[in-house]
C-alpha atoms as a PDB file:
ATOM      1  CA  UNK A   1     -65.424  93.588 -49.672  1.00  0.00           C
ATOM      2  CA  UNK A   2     -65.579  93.010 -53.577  1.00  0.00           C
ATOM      3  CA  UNK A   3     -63.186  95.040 -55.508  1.00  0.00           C
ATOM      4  CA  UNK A   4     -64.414  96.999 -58.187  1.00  0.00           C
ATOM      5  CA  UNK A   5     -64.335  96.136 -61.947  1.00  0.00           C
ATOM      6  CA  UNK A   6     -63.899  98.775 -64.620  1.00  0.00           C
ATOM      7  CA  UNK A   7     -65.511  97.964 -68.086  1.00  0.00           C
ATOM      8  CA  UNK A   8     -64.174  99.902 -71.463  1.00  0.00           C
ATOM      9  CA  UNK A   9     -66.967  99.227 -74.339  1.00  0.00           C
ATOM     10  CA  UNK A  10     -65.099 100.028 -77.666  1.00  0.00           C
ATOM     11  CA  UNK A  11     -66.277 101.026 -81.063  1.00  0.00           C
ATOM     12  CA  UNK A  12     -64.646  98.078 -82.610  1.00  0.00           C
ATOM     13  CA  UNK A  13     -65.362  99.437 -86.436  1.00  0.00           C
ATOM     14  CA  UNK A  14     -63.804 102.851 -85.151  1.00  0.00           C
ATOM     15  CA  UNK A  15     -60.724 101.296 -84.076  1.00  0.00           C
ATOM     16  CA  UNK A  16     -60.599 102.400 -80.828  1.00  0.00           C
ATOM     17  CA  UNK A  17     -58.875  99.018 -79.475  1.00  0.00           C
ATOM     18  CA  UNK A  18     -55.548 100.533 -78.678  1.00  0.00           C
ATOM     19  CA  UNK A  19     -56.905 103.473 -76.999  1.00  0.00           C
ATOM     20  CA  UNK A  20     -58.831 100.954 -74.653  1.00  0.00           C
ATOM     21  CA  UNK A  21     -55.982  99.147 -74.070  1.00  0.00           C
ATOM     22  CA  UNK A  22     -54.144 102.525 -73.358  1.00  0.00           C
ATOM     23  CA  UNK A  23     -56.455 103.495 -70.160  1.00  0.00           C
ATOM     24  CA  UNK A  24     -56.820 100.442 -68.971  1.00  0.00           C
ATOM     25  CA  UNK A  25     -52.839 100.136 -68.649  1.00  0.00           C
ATOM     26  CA  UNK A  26     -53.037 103.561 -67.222  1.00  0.00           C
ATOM     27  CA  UNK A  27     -56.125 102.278 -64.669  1.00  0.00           C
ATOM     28  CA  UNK A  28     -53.904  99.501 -63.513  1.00  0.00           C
ATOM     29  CA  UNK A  29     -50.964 101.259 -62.910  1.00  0.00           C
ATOM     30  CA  UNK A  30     -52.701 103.204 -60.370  1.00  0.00           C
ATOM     31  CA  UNK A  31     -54.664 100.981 -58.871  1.00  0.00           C
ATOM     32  CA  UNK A  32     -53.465  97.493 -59.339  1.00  0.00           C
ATOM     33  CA  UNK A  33     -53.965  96.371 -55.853  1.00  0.00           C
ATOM     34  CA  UNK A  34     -57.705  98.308 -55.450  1.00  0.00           C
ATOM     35  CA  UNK A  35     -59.338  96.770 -58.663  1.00  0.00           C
ATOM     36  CA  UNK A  36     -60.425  93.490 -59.665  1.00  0.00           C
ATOM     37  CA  UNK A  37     -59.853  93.556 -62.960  1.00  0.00           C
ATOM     38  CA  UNK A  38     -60.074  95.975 -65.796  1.00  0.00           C
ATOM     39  CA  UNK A  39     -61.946  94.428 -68.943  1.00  0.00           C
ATOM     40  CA  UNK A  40     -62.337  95.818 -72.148  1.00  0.00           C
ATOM     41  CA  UNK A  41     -65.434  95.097 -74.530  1.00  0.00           C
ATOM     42  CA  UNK A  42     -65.983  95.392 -78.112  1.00  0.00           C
ATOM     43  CA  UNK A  43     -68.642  97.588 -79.099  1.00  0.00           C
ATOM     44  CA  UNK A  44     -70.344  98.789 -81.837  1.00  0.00           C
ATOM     45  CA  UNK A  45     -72.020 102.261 -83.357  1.00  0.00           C
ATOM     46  CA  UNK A  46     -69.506 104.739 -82.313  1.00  0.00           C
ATOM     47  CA  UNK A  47     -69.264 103.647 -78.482  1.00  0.00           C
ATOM     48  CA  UNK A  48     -66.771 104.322 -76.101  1.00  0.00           C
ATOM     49  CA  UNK A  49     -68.024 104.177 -72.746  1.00  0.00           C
ATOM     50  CA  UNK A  50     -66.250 103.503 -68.910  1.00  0.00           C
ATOM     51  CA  UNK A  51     -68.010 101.724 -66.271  1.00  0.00           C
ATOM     52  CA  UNK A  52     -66.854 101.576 -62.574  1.00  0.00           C
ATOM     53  CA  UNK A  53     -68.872  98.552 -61.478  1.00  0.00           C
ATOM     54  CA  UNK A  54     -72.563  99.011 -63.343  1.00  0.00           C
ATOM     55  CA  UNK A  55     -72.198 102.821 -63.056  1.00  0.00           C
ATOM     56  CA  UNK A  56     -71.374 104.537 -66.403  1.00  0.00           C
ATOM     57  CA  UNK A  57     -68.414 107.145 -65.676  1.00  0.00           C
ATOM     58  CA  UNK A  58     -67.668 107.810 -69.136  1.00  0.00           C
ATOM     59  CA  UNK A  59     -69.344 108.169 -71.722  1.00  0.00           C
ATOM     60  CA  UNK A  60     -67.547 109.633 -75.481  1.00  0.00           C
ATOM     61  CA  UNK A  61     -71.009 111.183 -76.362  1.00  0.00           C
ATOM     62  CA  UNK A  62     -72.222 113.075 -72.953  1.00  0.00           C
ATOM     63  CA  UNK A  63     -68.492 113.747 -71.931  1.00  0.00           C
ATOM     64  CA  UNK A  64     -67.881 115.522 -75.317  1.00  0.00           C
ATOM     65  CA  UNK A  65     -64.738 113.011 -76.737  1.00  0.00           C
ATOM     66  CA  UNK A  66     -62.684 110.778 -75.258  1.00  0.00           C
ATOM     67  CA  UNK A  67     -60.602 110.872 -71.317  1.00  0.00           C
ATOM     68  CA  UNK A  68     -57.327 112.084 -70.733  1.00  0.00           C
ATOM     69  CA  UNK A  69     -55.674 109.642 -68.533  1.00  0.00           C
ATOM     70  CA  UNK A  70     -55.889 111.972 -65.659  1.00  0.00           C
ATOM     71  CA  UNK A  71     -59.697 112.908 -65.445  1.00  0.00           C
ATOM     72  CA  UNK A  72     -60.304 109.008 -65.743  1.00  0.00           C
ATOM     73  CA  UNK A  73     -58.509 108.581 -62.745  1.00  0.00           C
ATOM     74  CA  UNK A  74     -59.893 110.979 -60.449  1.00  0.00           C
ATOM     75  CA  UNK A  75     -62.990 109.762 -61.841  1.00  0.00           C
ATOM     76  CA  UNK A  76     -62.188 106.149 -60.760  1.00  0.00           C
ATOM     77  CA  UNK A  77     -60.369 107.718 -57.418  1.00  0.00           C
ATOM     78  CA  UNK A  78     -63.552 109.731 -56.457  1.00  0.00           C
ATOM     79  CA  UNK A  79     -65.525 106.215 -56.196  1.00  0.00           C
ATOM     80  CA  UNK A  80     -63.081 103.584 -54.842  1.00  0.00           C
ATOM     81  CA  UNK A  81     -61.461 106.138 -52.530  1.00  0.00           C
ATOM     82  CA  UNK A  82     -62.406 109.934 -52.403  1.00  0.00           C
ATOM     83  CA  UNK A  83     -59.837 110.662 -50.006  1.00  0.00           C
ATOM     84  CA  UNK A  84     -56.926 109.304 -51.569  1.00  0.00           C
ATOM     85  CA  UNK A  85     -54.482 111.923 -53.151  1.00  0.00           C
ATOM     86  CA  UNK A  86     -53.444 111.195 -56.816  1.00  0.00           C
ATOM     87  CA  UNK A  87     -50.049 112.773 -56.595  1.00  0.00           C
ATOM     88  CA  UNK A  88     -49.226 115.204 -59.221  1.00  0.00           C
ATOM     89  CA  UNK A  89     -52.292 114.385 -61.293  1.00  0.00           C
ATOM     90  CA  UNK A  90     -54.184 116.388 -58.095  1.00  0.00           C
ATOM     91  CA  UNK A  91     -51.729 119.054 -58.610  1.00  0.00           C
END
């Protein structure tokens, strides 16, 4: 079975670089071993959207701003593993 690969499209004019780079060190410190990689994209027009795979999980205009660490992961969690408990972020 293919891992999964999360995508982070970035506003690159808004400067969202380091808050890219921010998840997707969050991502892989949770689930280094279940994901294939974790990329992150320059963008344009104000976007800052998460795909899981081809699937849009996040998306900085329908999701009202941007993802705390935490609802990004159960977001990520519900799709590679619904069963798998998140610790205190669950809590």
């Amino acid at each position: 079975m293919t891992k999964p690969r999360i995508t982070i499209h970035y506003c690159v004019l808004c400067q969202w670089l380091l808050r890219s780079g921010w998840l997707a060190q969050e991502l892989l410190s949770t689930f280094s071993d279940e994901l294939q990689e974790v990329a992150i994209s320059p963008a344009s027009k104000g976007v800052f959207q998460i795909y899981y795979n081809h699937e849009l999980i996040w998306c900085r205009e329908q999701d009202g701003g941007f993802p705390e660490a935490k609802i990004l992961k159960r977001r990520v969690r519900d799709k590679l593993d619904p069963a798998r408990n998140l610790g205190h972020i669950d809590n």
